[in-house]
Protein backbone atom coordinates (compact mmCIF):
# COMPACT_ATOMS: atom_id res chain seq x y z
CA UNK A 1 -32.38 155.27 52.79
CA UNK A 2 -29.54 153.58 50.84
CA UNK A 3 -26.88 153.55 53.54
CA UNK A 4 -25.41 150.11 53.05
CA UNK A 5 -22.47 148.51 54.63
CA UNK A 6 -20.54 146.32 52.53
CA UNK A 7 -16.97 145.43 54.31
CA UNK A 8 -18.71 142.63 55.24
CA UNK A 9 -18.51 140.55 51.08
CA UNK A 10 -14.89 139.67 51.59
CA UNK A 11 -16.00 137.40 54.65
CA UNK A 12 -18.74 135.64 53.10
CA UNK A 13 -17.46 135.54 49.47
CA UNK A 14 -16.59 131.66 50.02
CA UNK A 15 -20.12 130.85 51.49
CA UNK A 16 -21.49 132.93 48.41
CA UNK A 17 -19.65 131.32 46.02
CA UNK A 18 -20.65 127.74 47.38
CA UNK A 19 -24.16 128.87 47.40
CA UNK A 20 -24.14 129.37 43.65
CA UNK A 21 -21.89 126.12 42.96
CA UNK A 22 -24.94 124.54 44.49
CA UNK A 23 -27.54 126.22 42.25
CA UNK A 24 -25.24 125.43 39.46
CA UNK A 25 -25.28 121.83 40.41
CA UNK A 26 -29.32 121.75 40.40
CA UNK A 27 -29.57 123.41 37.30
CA UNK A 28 -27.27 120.37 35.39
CA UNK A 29 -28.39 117.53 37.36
CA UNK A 30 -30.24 115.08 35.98
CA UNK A 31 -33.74 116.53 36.49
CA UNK A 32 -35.91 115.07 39.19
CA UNK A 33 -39.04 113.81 38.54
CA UNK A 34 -41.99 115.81 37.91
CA UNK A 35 -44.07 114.01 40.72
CA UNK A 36 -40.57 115.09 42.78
CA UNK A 37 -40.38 118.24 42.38
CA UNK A 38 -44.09 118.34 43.37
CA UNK A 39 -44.01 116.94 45.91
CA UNK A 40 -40.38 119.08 47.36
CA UNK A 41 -42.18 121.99 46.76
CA UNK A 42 -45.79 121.45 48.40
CA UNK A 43 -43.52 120.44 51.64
CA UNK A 44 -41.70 123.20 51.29
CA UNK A 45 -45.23 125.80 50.84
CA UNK A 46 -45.89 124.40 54.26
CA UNK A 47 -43.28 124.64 56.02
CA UNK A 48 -43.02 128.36 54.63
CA UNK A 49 -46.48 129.04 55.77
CA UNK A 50 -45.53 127.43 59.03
CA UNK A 51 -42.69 129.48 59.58
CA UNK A 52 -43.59 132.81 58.35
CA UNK A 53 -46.84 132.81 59.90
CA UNK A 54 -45.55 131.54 63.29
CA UNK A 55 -42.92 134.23 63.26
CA UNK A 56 -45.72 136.66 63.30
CA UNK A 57 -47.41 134.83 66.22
CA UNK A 58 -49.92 132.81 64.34
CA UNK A 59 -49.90 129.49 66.65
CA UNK A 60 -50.56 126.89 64.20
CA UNK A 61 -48.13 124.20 64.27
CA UNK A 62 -46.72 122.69 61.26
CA UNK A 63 -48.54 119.57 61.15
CA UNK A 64 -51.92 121.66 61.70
CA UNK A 65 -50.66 123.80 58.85
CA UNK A 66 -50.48 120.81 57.13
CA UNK A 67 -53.63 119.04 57.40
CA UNK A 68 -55.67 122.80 56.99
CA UNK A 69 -53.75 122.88 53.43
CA UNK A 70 -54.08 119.26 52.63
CA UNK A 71 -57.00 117.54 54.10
CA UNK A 72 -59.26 120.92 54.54
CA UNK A 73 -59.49 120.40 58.39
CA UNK A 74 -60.54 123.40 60.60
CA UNK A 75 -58.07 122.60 63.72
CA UNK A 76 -60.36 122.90 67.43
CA UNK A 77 -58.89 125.59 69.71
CA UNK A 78 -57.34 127.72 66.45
CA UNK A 79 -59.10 131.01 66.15
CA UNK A 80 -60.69 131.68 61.99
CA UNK A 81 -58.37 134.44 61.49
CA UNK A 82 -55.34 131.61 62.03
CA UNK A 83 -57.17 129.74 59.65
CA UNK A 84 -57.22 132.53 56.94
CA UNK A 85 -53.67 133.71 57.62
CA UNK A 86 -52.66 129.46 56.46
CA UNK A 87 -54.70 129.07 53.27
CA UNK A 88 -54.34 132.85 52.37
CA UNK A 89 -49.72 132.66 52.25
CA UNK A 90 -50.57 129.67 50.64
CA UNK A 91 -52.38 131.39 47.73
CA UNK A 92 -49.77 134.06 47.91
CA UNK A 93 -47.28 131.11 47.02
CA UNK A 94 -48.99 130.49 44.41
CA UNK A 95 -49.61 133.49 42.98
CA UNK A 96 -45.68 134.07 43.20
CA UNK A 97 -44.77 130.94 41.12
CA UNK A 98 -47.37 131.90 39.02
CA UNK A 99 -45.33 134.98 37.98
CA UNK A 100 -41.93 134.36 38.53
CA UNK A 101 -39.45 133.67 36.19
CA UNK A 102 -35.85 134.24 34.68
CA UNK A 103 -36.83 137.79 33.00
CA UNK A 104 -38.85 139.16 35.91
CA UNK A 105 -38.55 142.65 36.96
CA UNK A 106 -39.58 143.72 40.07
CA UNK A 107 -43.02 145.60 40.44
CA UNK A 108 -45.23 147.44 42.97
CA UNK A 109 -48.42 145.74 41.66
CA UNK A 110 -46.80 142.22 42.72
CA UNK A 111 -46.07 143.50 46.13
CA UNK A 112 -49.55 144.37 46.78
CA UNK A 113 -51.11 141.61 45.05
CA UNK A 114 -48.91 139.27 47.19
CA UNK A 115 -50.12 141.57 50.46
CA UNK A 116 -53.86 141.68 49.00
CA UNK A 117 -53.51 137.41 49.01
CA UNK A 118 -52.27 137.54 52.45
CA UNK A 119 -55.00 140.10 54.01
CA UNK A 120 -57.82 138.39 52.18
CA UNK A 121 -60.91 137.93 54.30
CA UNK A 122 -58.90 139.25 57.17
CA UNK A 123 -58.44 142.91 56.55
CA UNK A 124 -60.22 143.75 53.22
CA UNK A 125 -60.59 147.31 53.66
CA UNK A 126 -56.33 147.02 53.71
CA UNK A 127 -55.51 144.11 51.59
CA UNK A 128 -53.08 145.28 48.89
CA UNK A 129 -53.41 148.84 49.88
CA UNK A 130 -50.58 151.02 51.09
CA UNK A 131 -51.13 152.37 53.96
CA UNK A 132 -52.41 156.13 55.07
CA UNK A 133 -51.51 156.26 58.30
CA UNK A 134 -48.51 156.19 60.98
CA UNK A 135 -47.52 152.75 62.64
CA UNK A 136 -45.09 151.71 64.82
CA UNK A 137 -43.20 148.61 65.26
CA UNK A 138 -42.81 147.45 68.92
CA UNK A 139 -39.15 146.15 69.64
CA UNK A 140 -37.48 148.14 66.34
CA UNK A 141 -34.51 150.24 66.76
CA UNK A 142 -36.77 152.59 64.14
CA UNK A 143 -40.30 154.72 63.49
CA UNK A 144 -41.04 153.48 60.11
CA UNK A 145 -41.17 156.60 57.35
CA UNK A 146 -44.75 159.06 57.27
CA UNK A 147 -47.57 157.62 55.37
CA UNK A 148 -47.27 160.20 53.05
CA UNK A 149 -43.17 159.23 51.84
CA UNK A 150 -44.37 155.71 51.59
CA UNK A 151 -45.79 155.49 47.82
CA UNK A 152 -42.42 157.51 46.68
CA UNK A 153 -40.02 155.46 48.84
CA UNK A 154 -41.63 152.19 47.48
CA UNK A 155 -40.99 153.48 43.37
CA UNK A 156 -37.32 154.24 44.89
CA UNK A 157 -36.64 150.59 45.94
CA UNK A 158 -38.21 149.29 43.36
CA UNK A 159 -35.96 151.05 40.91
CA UNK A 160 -32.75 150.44 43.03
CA UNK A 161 -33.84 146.79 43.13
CA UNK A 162 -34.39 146.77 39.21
CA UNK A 163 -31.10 148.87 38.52
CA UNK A 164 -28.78 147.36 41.28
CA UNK A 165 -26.20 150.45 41.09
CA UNK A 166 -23.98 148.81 43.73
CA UNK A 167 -23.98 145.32 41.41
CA UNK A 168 -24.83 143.58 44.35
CA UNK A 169 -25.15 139.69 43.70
CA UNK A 170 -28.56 137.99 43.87
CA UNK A 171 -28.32 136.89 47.25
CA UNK A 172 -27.08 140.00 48.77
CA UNK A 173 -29.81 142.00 46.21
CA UNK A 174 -32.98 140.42 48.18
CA UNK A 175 -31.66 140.63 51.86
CA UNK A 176 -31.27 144.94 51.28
CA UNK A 177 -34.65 144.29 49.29
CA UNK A 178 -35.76 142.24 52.71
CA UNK A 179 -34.60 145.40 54.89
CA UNK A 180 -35.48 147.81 52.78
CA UNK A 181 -39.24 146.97 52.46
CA UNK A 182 -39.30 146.06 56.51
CA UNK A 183 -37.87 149.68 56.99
CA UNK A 184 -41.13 151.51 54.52
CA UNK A 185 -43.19 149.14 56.07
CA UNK A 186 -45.88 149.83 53.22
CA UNK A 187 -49.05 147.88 54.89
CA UNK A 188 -50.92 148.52 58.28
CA UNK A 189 -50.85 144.80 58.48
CA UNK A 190 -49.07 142.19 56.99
CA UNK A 191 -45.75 143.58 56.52
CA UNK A 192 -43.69 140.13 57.81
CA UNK A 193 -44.70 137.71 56.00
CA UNK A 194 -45.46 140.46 52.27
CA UNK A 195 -41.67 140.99 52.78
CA UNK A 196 -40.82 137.37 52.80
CA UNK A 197 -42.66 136.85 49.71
CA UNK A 198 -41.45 139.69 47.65
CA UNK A 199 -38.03 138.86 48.53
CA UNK A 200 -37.85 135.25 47.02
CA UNK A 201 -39.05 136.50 44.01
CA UNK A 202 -35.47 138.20 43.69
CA UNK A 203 -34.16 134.69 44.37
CA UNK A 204 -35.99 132.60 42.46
CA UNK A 205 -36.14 134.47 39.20
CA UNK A 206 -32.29 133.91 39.46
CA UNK A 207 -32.96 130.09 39.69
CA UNK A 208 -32.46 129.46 43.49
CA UNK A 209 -35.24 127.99 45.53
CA UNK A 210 -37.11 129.97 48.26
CA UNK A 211 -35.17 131.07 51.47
CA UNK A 212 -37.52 129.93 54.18
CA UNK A 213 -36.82 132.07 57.65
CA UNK A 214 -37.25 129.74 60.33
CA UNK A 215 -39.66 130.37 63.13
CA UNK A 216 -36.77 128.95 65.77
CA UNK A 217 -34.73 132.16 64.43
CA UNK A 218 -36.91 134.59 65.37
CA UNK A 219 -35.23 136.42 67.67
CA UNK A 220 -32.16 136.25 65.51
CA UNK A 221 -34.11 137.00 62.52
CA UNK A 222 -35.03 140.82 64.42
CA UNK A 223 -31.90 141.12 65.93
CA UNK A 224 -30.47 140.84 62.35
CA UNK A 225 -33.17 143.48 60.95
CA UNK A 226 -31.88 145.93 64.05
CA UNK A 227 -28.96 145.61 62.73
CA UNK A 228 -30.07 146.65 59.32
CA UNK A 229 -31.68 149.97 60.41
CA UNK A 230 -27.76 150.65 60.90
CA UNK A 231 -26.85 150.07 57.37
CA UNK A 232 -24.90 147.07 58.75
CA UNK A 233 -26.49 143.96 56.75
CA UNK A 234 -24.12 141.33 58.23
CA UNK A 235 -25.84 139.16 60.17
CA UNK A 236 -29.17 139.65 58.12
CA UNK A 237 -26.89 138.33 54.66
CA UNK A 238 -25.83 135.37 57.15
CA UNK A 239 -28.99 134.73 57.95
CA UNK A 240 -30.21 134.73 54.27
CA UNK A 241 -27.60 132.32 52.77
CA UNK A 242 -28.25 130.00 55.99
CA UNK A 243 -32.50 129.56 55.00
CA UNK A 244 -31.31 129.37 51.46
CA UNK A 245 -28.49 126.83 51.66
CA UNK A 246 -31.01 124.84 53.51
CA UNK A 247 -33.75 124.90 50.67
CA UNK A 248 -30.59 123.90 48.78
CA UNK A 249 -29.72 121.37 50.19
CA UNK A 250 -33.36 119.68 50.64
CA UNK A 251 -32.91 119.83 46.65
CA UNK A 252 -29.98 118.43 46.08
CA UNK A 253 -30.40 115.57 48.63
CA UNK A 254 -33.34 114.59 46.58
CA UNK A 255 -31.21 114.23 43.85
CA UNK A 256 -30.31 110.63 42.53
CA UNK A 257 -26.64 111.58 42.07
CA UNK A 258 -26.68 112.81 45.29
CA UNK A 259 -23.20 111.44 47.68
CA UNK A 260 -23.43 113.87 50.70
CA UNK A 261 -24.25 112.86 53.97
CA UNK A 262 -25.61 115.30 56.02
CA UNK A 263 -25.70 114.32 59.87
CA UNK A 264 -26.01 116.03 62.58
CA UNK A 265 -23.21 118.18 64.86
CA UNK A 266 -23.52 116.38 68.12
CA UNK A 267 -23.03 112.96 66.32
CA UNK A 268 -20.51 114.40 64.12
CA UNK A 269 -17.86 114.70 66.72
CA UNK A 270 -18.03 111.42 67.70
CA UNK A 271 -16.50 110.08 65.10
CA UNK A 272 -12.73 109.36 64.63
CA UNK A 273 -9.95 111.54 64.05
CA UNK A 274 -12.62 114.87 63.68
CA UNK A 275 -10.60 117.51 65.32
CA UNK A 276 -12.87 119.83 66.35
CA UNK A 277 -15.61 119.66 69.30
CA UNK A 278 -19.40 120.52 69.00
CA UNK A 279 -19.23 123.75 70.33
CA UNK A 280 -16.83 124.90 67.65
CA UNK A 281 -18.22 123.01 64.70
CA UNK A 282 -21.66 124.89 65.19
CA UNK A 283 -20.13 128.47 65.66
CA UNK A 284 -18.90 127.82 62.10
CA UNK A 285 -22.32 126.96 61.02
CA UNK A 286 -23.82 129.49 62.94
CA UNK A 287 -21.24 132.00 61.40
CA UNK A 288 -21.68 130.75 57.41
CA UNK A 289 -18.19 129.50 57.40
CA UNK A 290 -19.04 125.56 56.61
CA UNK A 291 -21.54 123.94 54.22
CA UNK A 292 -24.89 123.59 57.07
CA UNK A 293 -28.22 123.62 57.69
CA UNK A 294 -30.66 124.01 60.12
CA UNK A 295 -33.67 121.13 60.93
CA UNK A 296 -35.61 122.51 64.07
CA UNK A 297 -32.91 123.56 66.59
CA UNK A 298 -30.17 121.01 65.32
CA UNK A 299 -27.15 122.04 62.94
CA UNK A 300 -26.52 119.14 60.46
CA UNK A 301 -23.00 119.57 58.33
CA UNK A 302 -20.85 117.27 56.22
CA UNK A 303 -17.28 115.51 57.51
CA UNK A 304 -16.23 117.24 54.05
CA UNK A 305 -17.43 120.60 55.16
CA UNK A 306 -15.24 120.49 57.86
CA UNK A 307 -12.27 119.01 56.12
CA UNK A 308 -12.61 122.06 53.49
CA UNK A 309 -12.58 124.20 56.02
CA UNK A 310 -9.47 123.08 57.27
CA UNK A 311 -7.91 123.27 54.34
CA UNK A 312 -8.82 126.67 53.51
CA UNK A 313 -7.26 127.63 56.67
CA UNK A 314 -4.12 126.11 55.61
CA UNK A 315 -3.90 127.89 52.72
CA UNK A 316 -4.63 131.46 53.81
CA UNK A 317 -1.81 130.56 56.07
């Protein structure tokens, strides 16, 4: 159950470390605007309903997410169950900021209240219920545990999650928390976009903003949770601190202090003197190893990512 690789910190230590300059940053900023922040984070409940529900095959797009949540539109062709699975994670959402904050402890009641938001009026007989019966997962590398282990292996988490033996750091704390919870798979239904939820309350208790999975990383997003089930958490961490430096980032660039120019890759290059070519530029994106994000399929970065990354090279040298 607690099989965890970790020869993997030393590599990511510098995109860790930039991750929490960033929070650090947001934290002593000169505070945004009330109407702001508002408004940041009721774009950003979309686009995480958008994206966790899609991943789970809900084919709303994220403009009809939008107007179901803000102008109360039922969408034509969209079945009612799509319907439910939008306004029901956004409840969930806010249900989670409604408990969050810098002294929470993890508990079992908020990870079923969270999956009894998300089942509402869609499963009721199963919202916020473990389940008492074998599933299976089609396309895992795994047969998640009997329905009898769950309850116990849930209190096990819970506590590791609470006690953090391996003094893990917050980041890497909620992706084995992500895993973990995937691997008990605890609901008959549900389990996706529960997981997702519960894990950003790990996050933002610690200050960070939510770590949105993206629905164009799918594939890479199960890959990554394959990987997992072999205790190697890798490419699931990278995949973390890419959604979160995103969420980051759509912070600070709202900020009025704010210099950085994000652009995108593929106009990047063009410009003088850059001595790398797209190709390159987005493996190190791709790979953590430069300050990035991800709009739709298109990297953006910073000339002074890539300038720090040269000079870090230089120096290990």
């Amino acid at each position: 159950m607690w099989e965890i690789d970790l020869t993997y910190r030393e590599e990511l230590q510098t995109t860790f470390d930039r991750l929490y300059e960033k929070k650090q940053v947001l934290q002593t900023s000169r505070p945004l605007p009330n109407i702001a922040l508002n408004k940041i984070r009721e774009s950003l409940s979309i686009e995480w309903t958008y994206n966790s529900n899609s991943i789970e095959g809900n084919t709303m797009s994220l403009r009809e997410t939008q107007m179901v949540l803000q102008e109360g539109i039922t969408v034509k062709g969209k079945s009612l169950r799509e319907h439910f699975e939008t306004h029901n994670h956004d409840k969930a959402i806010d249900y989670l900021f409604s408990i969050v904050n810098d002294e929470y402890k993890l508990r079992s009641i908020d990870i079923l209240s969270l999956h009894g938001f998300v089942l509402r009026s869609i499963e009721d007989d199963f919202a916020g219920r473990i389940r008492n019966g074998g599933v299976r997962i089609t396309g895992a590398n795994f047969v998640p545990p009997n329905a009898n282990r769950v309850s116990d292996l849930l209190d096990e988490l819970i506590v590791f999650i609470n006690e953090n033996p391996l003094q893990l750091n917050d980041i890497e704390l909620a992706t084995v928390f992500h895993h973990k919870l995937v691997y008990i798979h605890p609901f008959f239904d549900g389990n996706g976009r529960t997981v997702r939820l519960a894990m950003n309350l790990l996050l933002m208790r610690c200050g960070f903003p939510p770590a949105i999975i993206l629905k164009n990383d799918r594939k890479k997003y199960y890959e990554a949770l394959n990987q997992a089930n072999k205790g190697n958490y890798q490419k699931l961490t990278v995949l973390m601190t890419q959604a979160l430096e995103r969420t980051l980032n759509i912070y600070l660039n709202a900020m009025p202090d704010n210099d950085k120019e994000y652009i995108e890759i593929s106009n990047l290059v063009k410009e003088p003197d850059m001595p790398y070519g797209q190709e390159y530029i987005s493996l190190l994106a791709r790979q953590g190893k430069i300050d990035a994000y991800k709009e739709g399929r298109n990297w953006l970065t910073t000339r002074e990512a890539v300038e720090d990354y040269i000079l870090n090279r230089k120096r290990k040298r």
